[in-house]
N, C-alpha and C. Protein backbone atom coordinates (compact mmCIF):
# COMPACT_ATOMS: atom_id res chain seq x y z
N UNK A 1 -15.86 7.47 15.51
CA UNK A 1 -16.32 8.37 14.49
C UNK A 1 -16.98 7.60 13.35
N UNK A 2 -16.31 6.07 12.96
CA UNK A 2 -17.16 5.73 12.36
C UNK A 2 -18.69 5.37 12.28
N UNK A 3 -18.45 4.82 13.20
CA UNK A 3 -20.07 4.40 13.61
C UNK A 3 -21.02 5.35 13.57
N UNK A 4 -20.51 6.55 14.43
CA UNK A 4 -21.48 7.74 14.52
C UNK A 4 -21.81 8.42 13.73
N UNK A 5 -20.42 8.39 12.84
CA UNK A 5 -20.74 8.67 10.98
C UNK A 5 -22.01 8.03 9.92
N UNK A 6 -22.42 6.53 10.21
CA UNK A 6 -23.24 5.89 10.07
C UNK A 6 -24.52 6.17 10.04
N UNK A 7 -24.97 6.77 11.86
CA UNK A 7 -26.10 6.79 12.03
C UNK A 7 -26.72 8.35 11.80
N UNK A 8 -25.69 9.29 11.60
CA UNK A 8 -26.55 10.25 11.73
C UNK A 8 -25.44 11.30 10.23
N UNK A 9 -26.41 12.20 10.17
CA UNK A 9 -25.77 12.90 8.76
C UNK A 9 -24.67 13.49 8.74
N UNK A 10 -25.01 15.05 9.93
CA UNK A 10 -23.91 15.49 10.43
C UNK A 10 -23.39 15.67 12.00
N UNK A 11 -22.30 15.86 12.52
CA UNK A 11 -21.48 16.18 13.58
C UNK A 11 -21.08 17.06 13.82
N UNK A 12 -22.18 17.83 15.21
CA UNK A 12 -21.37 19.12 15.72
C UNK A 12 -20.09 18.71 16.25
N UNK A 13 -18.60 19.05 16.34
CA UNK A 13 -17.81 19.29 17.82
C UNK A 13 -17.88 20.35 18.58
N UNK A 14 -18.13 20.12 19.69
CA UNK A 14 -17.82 21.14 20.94
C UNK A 14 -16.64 20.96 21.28
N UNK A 15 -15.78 22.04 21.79
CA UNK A 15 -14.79 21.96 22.78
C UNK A 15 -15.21 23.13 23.70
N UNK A 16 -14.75 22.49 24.74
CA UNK A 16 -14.75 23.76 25.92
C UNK A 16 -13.56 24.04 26.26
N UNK A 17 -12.62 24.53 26.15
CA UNK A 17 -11.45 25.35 26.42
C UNK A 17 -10.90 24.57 27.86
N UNK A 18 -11.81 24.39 28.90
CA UNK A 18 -11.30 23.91 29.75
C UNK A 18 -10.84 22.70 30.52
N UNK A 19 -10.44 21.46 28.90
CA UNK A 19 -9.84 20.35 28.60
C UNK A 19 -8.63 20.55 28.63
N UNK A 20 -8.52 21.76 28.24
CA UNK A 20 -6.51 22.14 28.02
C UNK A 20 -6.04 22.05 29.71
N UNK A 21 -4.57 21.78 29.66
CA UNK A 21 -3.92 22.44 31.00
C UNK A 21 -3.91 23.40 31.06
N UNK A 22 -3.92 24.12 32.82
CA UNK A 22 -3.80 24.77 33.02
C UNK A 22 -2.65 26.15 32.45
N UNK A 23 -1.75 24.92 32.06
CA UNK A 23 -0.54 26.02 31.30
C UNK A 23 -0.85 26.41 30.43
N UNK A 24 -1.87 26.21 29.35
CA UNK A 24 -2.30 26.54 28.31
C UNK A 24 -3.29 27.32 28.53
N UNK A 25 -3.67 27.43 29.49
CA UNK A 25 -4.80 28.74 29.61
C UNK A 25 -5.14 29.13 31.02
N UNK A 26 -3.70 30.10 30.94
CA UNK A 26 -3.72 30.89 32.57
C UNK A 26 -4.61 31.43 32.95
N UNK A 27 -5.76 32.09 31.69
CA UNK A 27 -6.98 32.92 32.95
C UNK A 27 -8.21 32.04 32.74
N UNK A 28 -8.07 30.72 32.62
CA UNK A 28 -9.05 29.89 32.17
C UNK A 28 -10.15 29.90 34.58
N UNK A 29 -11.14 30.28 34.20
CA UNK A 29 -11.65 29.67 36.00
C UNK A 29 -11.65 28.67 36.05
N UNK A 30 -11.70 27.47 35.12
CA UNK A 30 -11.71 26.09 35.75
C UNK A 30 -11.36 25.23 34.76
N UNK A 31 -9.66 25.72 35.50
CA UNK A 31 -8.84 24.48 34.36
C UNK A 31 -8.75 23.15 34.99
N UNK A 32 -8.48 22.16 34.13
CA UNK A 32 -8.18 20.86 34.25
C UNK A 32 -6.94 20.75 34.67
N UNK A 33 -5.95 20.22 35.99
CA UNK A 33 -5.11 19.68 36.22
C UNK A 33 -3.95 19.21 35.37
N UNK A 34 -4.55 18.05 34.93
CA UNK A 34 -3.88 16.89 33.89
C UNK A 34 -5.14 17.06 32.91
N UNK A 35 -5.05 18.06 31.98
CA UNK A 35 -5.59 18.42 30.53
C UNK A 35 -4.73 17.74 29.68
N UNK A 36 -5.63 17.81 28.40
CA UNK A 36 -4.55 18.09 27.14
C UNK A 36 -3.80 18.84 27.05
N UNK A 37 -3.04 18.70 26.12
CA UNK A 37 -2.40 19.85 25.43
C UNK A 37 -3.11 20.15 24.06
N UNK A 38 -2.16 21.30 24.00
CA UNK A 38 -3.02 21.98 22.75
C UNK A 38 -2.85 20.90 21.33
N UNK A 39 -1.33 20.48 21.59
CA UNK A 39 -0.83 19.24 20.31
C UNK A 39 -1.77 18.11 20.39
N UNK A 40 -2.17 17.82 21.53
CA UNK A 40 -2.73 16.26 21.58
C UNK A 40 -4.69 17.10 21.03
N UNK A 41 -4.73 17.65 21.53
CA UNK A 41 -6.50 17.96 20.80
C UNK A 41 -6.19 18.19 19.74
N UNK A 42 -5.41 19.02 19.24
CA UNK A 42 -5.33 19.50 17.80
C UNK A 42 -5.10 18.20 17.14
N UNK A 43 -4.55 17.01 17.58
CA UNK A 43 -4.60 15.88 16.83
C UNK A 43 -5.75 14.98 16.97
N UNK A 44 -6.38 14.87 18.00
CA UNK A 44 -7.68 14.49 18.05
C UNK A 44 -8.70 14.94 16.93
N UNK A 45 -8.62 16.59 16.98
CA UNK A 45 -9.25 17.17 15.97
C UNK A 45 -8.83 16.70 14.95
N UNK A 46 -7.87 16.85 13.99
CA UNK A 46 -7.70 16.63 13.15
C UNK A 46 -7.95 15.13 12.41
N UNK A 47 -8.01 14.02 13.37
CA UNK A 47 -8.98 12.78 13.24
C UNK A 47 -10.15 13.09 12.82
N UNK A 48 -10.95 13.94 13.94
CA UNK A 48 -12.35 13.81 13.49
C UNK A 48 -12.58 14.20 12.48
N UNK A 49 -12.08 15.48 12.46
CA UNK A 49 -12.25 16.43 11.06
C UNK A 49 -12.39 15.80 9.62
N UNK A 50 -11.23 14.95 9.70
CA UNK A 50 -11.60 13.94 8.25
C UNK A 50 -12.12 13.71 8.17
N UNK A 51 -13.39 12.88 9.13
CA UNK A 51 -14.53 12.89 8.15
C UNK A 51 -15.87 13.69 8.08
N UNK A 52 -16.54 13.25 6.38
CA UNK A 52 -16.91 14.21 5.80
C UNK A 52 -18.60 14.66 6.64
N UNK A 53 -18.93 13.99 7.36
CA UNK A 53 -20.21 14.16 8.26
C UNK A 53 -19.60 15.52 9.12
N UNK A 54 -18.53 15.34 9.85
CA UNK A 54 -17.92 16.20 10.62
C UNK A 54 -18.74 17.80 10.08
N UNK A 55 -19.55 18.63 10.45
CA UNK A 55 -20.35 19.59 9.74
C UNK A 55 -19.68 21.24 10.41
N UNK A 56 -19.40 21.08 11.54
CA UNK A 56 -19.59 22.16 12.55
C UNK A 56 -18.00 21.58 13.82
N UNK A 57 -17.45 22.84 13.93
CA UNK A 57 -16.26 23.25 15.22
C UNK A 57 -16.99 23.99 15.67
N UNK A 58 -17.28 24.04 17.30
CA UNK A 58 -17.28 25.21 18.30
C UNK A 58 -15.81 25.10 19.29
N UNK A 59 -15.82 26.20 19.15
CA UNK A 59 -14.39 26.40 20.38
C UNK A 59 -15.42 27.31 21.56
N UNK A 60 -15.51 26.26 22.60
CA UNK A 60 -15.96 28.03 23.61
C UNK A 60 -15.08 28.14 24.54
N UNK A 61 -15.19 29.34 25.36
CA UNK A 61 -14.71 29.70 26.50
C UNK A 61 -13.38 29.85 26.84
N UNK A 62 -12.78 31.35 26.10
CA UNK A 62 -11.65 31.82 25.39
C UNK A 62 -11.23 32.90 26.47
N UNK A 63 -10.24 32.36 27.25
CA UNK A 63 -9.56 33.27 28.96
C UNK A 63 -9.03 34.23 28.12
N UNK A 64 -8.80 35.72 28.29
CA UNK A 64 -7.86 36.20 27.65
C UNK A 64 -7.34 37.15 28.87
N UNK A 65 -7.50 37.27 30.25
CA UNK A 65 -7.37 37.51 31.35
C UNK A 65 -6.11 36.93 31.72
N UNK A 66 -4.92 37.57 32.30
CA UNK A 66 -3.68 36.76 33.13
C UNK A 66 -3.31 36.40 32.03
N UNK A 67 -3.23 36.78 30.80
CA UNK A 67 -2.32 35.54 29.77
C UNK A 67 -1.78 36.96 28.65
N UNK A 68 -0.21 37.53 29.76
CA UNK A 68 -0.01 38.89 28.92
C UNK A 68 1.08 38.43 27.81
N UNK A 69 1.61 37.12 27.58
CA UNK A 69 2.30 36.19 26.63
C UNK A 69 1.27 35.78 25.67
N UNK A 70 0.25 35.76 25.85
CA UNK A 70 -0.51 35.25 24.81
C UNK A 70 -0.48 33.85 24.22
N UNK A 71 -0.27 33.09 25.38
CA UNK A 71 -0.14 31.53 25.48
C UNK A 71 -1.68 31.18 24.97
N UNK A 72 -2.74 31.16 25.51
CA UNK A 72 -3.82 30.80 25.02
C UNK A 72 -4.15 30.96 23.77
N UNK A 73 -4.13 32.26 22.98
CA UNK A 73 -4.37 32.48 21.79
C UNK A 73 -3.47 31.32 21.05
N UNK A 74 -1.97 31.57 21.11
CA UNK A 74 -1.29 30.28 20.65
C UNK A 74 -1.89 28.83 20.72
N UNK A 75 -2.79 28.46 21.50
CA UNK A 75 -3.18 27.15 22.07
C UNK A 75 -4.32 26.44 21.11
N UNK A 76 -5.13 27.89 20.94
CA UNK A 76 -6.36 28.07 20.29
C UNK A 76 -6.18 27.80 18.62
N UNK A 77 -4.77 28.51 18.01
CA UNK A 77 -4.38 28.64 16.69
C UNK A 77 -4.23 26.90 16.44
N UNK A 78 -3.52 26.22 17.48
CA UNK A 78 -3.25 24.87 17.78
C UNK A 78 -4.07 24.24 17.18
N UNK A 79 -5.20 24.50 17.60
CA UNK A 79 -6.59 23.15 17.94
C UNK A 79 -7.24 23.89 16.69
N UNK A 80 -7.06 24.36 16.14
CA UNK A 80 -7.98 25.27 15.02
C UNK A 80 -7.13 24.42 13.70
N UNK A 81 -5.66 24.61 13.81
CA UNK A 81 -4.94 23.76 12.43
C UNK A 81 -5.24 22.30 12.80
N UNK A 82 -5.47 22.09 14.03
CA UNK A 82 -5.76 20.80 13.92
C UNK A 82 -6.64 20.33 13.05
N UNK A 83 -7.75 21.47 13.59
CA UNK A 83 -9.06 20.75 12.73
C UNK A 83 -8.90 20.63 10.87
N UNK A 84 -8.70 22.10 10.91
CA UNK A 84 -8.32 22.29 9.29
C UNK A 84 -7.47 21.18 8.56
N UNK A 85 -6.33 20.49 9.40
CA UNK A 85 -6.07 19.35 8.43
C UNK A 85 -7.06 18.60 8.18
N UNK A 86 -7.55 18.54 9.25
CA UNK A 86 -8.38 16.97 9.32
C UNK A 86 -9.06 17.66 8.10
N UNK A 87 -9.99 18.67 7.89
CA UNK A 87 -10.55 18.83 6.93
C UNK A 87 -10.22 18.47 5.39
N UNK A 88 -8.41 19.02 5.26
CA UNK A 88 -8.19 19.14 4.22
C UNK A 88 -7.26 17.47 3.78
N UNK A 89 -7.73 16.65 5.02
CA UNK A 89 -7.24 15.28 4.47
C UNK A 89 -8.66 14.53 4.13
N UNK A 90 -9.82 14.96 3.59
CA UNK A 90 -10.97 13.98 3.59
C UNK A 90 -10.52 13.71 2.31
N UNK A 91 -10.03 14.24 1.10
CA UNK A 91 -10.07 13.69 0.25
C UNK A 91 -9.28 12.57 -0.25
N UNK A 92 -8.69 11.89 1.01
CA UNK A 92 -7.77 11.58 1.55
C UNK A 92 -8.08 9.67 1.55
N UNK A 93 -9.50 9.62 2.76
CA UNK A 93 -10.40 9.01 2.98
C UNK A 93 -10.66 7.92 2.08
């Protein structure tokens, strides 16, 4: 992040939903095996997030199919506070 912080102004993240395990997103069509978890991205995120180039989160590709627990939504709230710390530790930096 540093480096890339360097060369350019700002940083989209993408995530595609279908990094998580499968347990984390039962109506996902093409989950990952051995994914993350929702704790380990949400801490990833929250790295990047600190810094202040960091411009833009996309979350795509949100199963809400087969998931009558509402495990995914939970997963999603996950990786979302992740980011928000990271945000709210730049001043941190």
């Amino acid at each position: 992040m540093v480096e890339l912080s360097l060369i350019t102004d700002l940083i989209y993240i993408h995530i595609d939903t279908d990094v998580l395990n499968p347990g984390e997103m039962p109506g996902h069509a093409t989950p990952e095996p051995n994914g993350f978890s929702s704790e380990q991205l949400a801490e990833c995120l929250k790295v990047m997030c600190a810094y202040p180039s960091v411009a833009c989160l996309g979350v795509a590709s949100m199963p809400t199919v087969d998931d009558p627990d509402g495990v995914t939504i939970r997963a999603f709230h996950k990786i979302i506070e992740g980011a928000i710390k990271g945000i709210q530790s730049r001043s941190l930096l």
